[in-house]
Each structure stands twice: as structure tokens, then as C-alpha cells.
N, C-alpha and C. Protein backbone atom coordinates (compact mmCIF):
# COMPACT_ATOMS: atom_id res chain seq x y z
N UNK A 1 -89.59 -41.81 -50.73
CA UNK A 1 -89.12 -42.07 -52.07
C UNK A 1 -88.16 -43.26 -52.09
N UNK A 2 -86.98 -43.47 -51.12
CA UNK A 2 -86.37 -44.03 -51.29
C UNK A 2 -86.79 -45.68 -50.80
N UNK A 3 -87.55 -45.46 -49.71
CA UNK A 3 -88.66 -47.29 -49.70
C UNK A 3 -89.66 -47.11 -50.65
N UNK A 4 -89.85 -46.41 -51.62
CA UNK A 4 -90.68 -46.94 -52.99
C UNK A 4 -89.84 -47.74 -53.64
N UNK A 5 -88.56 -47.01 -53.90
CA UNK A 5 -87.75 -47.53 -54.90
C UNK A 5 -87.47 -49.19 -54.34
N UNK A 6 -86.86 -49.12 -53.33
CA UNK A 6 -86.61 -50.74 -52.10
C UNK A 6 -87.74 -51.37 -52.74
N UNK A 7 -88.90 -50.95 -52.32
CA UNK A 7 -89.90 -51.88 -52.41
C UNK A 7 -89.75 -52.35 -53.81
N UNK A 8 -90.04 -51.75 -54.89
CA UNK A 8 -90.15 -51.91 -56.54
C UNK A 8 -88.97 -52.75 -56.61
N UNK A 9 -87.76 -52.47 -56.02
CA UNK A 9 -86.37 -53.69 -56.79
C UNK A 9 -86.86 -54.55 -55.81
N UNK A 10 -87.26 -54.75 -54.56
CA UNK A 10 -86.94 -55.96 -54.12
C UNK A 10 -88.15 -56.98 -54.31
N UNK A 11 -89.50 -56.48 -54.98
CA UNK A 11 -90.76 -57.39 -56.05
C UNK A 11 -89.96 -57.73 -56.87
N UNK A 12 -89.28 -56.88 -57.89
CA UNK A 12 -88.56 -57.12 -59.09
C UNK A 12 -88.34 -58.33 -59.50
N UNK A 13 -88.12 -58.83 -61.34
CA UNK A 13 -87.75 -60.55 -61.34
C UNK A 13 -86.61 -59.58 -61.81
N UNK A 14 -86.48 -58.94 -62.33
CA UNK A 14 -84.88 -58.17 -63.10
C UNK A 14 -84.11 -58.14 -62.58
N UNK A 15 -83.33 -57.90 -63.26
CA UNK A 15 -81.35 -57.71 -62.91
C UNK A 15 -81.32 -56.12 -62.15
N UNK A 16 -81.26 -55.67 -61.27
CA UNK A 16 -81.22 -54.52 -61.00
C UNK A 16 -80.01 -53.89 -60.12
N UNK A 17 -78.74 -54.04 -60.32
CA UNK A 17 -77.62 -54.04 -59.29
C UNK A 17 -78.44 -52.56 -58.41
N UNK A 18 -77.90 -52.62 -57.10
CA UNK A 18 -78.38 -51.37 -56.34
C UNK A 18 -77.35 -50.65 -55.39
N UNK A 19 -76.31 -50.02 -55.72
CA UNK A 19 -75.28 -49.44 -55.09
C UNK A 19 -75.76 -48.26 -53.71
N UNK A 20 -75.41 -48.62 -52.51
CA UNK A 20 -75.74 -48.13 -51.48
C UNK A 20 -74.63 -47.20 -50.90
N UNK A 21 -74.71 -45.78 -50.88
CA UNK A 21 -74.02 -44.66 -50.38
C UNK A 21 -74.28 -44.31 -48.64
N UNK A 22 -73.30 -44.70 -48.37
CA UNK A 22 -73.82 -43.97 -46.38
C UNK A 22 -72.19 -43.24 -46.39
N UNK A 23 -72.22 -42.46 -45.00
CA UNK A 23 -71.76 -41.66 -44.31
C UNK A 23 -71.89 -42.23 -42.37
N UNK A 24 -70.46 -42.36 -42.02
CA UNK A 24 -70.18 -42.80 -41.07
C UNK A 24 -70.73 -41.95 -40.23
N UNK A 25 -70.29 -40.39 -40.35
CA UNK A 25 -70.52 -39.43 -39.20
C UNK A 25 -71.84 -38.13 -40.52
N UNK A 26 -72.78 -37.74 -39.83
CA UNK A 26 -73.40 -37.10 -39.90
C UNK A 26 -73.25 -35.83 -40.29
N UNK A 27 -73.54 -34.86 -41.27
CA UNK A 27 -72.98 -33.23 -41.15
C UNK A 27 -74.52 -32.60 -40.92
N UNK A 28 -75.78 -33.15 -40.55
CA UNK A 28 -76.95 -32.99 -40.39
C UNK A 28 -77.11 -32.58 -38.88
N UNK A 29 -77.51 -31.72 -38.48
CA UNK A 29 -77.72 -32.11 -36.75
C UNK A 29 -79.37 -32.08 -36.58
N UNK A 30 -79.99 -32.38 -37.72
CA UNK A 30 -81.10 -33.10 -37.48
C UNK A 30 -81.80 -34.25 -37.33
N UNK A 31 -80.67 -35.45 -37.53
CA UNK A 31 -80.54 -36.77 -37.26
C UNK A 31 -80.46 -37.10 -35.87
N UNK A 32 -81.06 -37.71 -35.55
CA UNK A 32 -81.50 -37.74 -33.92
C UNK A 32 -80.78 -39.35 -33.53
N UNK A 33 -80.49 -40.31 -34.46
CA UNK A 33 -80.02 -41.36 -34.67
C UNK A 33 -78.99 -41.84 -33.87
N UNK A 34 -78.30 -42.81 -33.71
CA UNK A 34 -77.12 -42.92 -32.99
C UNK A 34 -76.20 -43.10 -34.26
N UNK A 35 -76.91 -44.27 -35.41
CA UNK A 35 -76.15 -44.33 -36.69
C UNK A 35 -76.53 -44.46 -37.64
N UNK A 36 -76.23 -42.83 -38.54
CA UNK A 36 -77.30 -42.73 -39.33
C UNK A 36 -77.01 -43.31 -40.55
N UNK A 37 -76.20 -44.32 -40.86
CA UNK A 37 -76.08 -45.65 -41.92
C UNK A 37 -76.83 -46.42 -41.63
N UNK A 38 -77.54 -46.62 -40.34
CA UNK A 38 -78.22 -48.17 -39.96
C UNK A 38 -78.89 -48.80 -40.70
N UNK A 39 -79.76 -47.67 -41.07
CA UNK A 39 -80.90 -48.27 -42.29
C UNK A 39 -80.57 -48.50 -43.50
N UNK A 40 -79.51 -47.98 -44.15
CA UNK A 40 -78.59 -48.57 -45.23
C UNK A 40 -77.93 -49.73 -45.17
N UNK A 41 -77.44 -49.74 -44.09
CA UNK A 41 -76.80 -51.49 -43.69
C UNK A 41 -77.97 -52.40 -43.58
N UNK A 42 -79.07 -52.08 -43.18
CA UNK A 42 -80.24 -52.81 -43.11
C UNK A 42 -80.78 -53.45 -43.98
N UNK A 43 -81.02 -52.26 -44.88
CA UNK A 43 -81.53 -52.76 -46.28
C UNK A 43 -80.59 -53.69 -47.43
N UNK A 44 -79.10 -52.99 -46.71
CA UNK A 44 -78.03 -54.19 -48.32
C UNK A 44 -78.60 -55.41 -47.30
N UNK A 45 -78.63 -55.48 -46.24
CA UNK A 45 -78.68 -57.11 -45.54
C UNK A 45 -79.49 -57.74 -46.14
N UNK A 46 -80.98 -56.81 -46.03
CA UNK A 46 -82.29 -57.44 -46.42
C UNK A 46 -81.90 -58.38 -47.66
N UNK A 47 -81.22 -56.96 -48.85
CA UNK A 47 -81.25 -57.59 -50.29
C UNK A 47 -79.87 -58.87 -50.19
N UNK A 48 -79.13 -59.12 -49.28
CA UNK A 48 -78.51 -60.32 -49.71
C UNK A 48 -79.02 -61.33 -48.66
N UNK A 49 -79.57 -61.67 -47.78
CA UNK A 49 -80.19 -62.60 -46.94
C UNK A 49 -81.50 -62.75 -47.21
N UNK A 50 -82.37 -61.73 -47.75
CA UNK A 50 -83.50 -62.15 -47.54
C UNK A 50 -84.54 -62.09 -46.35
N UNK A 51 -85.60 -61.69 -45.65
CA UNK A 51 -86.69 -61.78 -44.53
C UNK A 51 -87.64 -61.86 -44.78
N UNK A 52 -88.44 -62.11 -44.18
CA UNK A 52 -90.13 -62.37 -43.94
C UNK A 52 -89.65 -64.61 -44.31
N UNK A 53 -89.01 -64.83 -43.21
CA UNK A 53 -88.82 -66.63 -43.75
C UNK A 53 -90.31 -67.32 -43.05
N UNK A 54 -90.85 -67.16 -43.33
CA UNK A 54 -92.26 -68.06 -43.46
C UNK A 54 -93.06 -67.50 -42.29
N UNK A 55 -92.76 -66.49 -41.50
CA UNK A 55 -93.54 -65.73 -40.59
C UNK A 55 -94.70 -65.48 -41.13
N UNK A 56 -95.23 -64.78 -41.89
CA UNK A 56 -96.56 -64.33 -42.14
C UNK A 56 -96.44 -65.23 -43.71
N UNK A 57 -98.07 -64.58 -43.60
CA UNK A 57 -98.40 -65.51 -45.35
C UNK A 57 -98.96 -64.21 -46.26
N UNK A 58 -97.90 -63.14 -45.80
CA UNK A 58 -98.59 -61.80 -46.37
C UNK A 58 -97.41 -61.38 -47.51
N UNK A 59 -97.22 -62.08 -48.94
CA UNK A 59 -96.29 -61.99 -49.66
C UNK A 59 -95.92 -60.38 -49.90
N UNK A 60 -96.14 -59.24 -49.28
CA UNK A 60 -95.85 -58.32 -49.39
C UNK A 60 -94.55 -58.18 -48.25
N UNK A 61 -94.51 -59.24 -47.55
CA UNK A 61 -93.73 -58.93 -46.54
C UNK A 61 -92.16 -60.22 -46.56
N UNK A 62 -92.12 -60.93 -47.91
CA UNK A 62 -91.28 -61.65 -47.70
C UNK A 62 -90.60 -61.44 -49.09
N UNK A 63 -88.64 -61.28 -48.75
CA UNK A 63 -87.89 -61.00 -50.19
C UNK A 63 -86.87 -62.63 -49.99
N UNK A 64 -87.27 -62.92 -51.06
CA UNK A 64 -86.38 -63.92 -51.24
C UNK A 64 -84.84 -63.83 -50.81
N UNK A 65 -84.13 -62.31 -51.27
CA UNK A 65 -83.07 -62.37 -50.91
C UNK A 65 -81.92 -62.56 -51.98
N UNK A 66 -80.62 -62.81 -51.78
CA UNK A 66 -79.68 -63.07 -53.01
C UNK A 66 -79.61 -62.16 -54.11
N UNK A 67 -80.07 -60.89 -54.21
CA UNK A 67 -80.22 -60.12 -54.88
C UNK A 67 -79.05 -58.80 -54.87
N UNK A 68 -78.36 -58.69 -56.04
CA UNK A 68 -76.66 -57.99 -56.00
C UNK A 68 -77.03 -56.51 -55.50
N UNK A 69 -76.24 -56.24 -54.68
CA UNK A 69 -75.76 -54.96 -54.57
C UNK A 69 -73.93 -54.37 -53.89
N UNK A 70 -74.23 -53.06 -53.68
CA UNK A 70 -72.63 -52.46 -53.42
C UNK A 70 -72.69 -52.32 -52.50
N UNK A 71 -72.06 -51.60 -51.54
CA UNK A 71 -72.05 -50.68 -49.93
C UNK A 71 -70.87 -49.71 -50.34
N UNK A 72 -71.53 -48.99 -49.94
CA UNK A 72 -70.02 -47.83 -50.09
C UNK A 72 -70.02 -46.96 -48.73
N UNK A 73 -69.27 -47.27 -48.20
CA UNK A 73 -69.18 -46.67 -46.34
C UNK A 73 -68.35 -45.19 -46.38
N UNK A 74 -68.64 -43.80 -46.62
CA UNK A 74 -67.57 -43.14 -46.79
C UNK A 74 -67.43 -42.42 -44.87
N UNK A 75 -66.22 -42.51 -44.66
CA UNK A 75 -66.43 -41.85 -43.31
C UNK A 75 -67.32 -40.39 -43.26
N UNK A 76 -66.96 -39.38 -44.06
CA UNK A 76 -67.40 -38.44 -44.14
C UNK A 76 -67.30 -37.86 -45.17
N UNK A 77 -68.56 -36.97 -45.31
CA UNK A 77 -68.99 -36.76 -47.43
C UNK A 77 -68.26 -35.19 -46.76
N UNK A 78 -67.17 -34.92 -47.96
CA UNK A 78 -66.53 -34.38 -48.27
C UNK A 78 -66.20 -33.81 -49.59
N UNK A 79 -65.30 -32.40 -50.12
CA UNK A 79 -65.58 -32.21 -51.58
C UNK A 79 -64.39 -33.07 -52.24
N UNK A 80 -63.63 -33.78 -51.37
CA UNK A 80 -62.56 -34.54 -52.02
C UNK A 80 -63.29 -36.29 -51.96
N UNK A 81 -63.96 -36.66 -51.18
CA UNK A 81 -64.99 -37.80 -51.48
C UNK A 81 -65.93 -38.02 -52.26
N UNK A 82 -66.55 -36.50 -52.26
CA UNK A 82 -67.62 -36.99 -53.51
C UNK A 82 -66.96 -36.68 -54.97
N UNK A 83 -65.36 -36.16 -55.10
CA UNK A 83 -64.85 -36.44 -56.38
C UNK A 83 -64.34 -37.73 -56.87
N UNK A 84 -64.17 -38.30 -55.20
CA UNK A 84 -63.49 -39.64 -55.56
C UNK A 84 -64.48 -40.76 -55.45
N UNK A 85 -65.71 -40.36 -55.35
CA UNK A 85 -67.28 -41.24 -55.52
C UNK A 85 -67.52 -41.15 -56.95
N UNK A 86 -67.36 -39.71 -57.40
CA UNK A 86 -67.98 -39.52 -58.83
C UNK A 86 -66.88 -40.61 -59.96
N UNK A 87 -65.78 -40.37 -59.60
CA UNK A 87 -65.09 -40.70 -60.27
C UNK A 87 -65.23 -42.73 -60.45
N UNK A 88 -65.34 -43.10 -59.31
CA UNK A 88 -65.46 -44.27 -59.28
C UNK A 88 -66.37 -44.49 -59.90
N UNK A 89 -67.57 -44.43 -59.91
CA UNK A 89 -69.18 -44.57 -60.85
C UNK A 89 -68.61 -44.26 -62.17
N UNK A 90 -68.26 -43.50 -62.37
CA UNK A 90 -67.88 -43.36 -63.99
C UNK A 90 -67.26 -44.22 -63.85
N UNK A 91 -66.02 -44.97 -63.76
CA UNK A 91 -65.20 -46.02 -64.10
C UNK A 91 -66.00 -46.68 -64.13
N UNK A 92 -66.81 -47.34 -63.14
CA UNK A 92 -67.66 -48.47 -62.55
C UNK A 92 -68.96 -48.92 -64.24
N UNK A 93 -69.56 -47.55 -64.51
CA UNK A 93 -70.56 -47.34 -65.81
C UNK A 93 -70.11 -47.58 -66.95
N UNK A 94 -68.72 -46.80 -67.48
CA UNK A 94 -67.90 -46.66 -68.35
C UNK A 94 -67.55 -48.15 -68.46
N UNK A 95 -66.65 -48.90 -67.95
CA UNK A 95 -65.96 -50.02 -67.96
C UNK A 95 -67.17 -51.07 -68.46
N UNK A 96 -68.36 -50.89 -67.45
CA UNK A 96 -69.94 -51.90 -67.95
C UNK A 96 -70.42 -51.87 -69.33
N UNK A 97 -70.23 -50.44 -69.70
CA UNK A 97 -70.47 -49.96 -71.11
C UNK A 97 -69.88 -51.02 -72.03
N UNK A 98 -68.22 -50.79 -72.11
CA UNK A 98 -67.31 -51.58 -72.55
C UNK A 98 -67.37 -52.82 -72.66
N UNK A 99 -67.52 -53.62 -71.41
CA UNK A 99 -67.87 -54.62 -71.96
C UNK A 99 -69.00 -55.36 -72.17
N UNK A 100 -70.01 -54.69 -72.41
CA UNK A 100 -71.42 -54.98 -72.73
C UNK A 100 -71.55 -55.14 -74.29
N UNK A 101 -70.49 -54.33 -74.96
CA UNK A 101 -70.67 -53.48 -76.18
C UNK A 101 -68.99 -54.32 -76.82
């Protein structure tokens, strides 16, 4: 689900900001990983650098790049982190609202 979505914003011509949530340490012990953010750090890279630079000629495989997003690194998801996650997004939505309007 979540490389559908990757894939769809990063074709995209739209404005699509894409705020990225990881967790430093794991509460899963089914993650076999060394770090299970990697692929989150991976992907904000992708969307602000850009890959596929003229390697193949298979336009499914190349993002221009420069494209906005967030990182949000929390050491560990907690019930006092994800109040102080929720809370930020509302400010973050709320405030956009405002001055959109």
C-alpha cells in the first residue's frame, strides 16, 4: 500500500506535500532489520534528490526529484509522542487552513 501511494506522488505533476513518520527503535520484534527507518529515509531522499539519472530509458524508473516533503524521526512511539505528533498535525493543518482562507 504504502509503494502504491510513493509510486502515484512521485508520477504526480501536483503539489502533494508528503510528511514521513519513523521510529528510531522498534516495539515490533518482527522486524528483522538493523534500521527499521531505512526505508523511510530512503524514500524522503528519493523525493528530494531524485534517481534513475539516465541509467535506464525505462521512465517508470526515473523521479525527477525536488519534490516537498517532512521527516519526522520520533525516537520511540509512545502515548506521550503520539499526543505530541497529533497535536503538531493539527497545528501544522489548522494554521494551512488559515492561511489559505
Amino acid at each position: 500500500m504504502v509503494n502504491m501511494l510513493f509510486i502515484s506522488y512521485a508520477s504526480s505533476t501536483h503539489f502533494i506535500p508528503v510528511d514521513f513518520i519513523a521510529t528510531v527503535q522498534s516495539q515490533s520484534t518482527l522486524i528483522t532489520q538493523h534500521h527499521p527507518a531505512a526505508n523511510c529515509l530512503a524514500q524522503a531522499a528519493a523525493l528530494m534528490q531524485g534517481s534513475g539519472n539516465g541509467e535506464t530509458s525505462l521512465p517508470m524508473k526515473h523521479m525527477p526529484g525536488n519534490k516537498p516533503s517532512n521527516m519526522l524521526l520520533l525516537t520511540k512511539m509512545t502515548p506521550r509522542a503520539l499526543g505530541q505528533l497529533l497535536a503538531c498535525m493539527s497545528i501544522k493543518y489548522l494554521s494551512g487552513y488559515h492561511l489559505a482562507n
